[in-house]
Protein backbone atom coordinates (compact mmCIF):
# COMPACT_ATOMS: atom_id res chain seq x y z
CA UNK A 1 3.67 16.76 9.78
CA UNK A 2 5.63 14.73 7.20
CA UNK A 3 9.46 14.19 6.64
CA UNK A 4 11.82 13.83 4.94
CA UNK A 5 9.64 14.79 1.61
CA UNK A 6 11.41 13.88 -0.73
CA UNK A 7 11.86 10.42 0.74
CA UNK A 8 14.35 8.18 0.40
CA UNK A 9 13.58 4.87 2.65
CA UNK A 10 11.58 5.78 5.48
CA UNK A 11 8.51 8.16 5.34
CA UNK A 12 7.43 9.58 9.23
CA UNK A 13 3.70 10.87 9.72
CA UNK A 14 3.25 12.27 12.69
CA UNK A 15 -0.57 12.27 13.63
CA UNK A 16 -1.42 13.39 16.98
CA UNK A 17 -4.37 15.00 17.48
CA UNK A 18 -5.25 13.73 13.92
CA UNK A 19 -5.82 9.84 14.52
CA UNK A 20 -6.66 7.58 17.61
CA UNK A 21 -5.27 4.46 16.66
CA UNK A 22 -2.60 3.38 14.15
CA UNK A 23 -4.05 3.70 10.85
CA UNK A 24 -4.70 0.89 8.37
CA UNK A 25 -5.39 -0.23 5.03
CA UNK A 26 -8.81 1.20 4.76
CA UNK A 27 -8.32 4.27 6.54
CA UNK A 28 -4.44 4.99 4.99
CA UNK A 29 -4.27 4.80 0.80
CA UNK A 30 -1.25 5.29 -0.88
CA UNK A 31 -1.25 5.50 -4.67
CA UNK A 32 0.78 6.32 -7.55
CA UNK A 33 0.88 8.88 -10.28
CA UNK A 34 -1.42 6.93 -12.15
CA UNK A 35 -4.06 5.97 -9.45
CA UNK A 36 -2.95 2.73 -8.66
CA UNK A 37 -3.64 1.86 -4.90
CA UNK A 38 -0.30 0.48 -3.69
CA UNK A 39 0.35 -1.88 -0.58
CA UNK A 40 2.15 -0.55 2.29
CA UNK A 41 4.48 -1.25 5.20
CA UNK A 42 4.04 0.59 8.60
CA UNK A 43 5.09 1.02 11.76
CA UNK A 44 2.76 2.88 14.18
CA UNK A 45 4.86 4.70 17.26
CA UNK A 46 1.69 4.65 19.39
CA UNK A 47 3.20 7.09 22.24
CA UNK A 48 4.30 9.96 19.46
CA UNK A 49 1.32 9.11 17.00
CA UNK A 50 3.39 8.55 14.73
CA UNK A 51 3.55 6.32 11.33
CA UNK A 52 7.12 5.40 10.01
CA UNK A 53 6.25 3.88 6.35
CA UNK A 54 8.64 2.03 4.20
CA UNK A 55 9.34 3.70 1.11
CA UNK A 56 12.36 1.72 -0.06
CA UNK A 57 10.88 -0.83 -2.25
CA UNK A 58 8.65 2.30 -4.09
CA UNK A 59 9.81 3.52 -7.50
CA UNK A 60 10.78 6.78 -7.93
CA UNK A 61 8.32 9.23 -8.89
CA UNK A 62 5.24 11.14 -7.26
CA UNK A 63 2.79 9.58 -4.41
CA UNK A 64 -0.74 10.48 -3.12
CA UNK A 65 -1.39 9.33 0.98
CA UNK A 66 -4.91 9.66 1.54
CA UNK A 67 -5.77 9.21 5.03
CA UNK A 68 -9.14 9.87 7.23
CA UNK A 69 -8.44 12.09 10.57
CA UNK A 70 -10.69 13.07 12.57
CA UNK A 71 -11.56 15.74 11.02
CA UNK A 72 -12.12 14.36 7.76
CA UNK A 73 -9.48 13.07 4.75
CA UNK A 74 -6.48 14.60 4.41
CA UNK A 75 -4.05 14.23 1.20
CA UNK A 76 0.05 14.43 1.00
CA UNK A 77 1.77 14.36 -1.61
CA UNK A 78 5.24 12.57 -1.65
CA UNK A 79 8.37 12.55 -3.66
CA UNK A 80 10.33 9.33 -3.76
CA UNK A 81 13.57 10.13 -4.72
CA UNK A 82 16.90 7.68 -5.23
CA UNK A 83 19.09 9.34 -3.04
């Protein structure tokens, strides 16, 4: 589950059942329209499985979050928006 899509500031993944441990930079890829693998901030809720991710530095525009589960990689895509 994901929300708010579109995002303003703060982007919530909720992964239980999905993940074991917070994800990280290798298992967790955010990129941009054009490919480009961004850097990202996180904060993993460990007793919701949960991932609160900092959108409000991003530009506006379309985002790919490729992350490996359990059950193999799973892709969201995510509006930034301004407002």
């Amino acid at each position: 589950v994901v929300y708010p899509n579109p995002v303003k500031d703060l982007l919530n993944l909720k992964l239980k059942g999905y993940v074991e441990d917070a994800p990280n930079q290798f298992t967790l890829v955010i990129t941009d329209a054009l490919g480009r693998s961004l850097p990202w901030k996180g904060v993993w809720h460990e007793k919701e499985s949960r991932l609160e991710l900092d959108f409000s530095q991003m530009k506006v525009g379309l985002y790919v979050i490729n992350i490996q589960t359990q059950f193999g990689l799973r892709t969201i895509r995510i509006i930034k928006n301004a407002q």
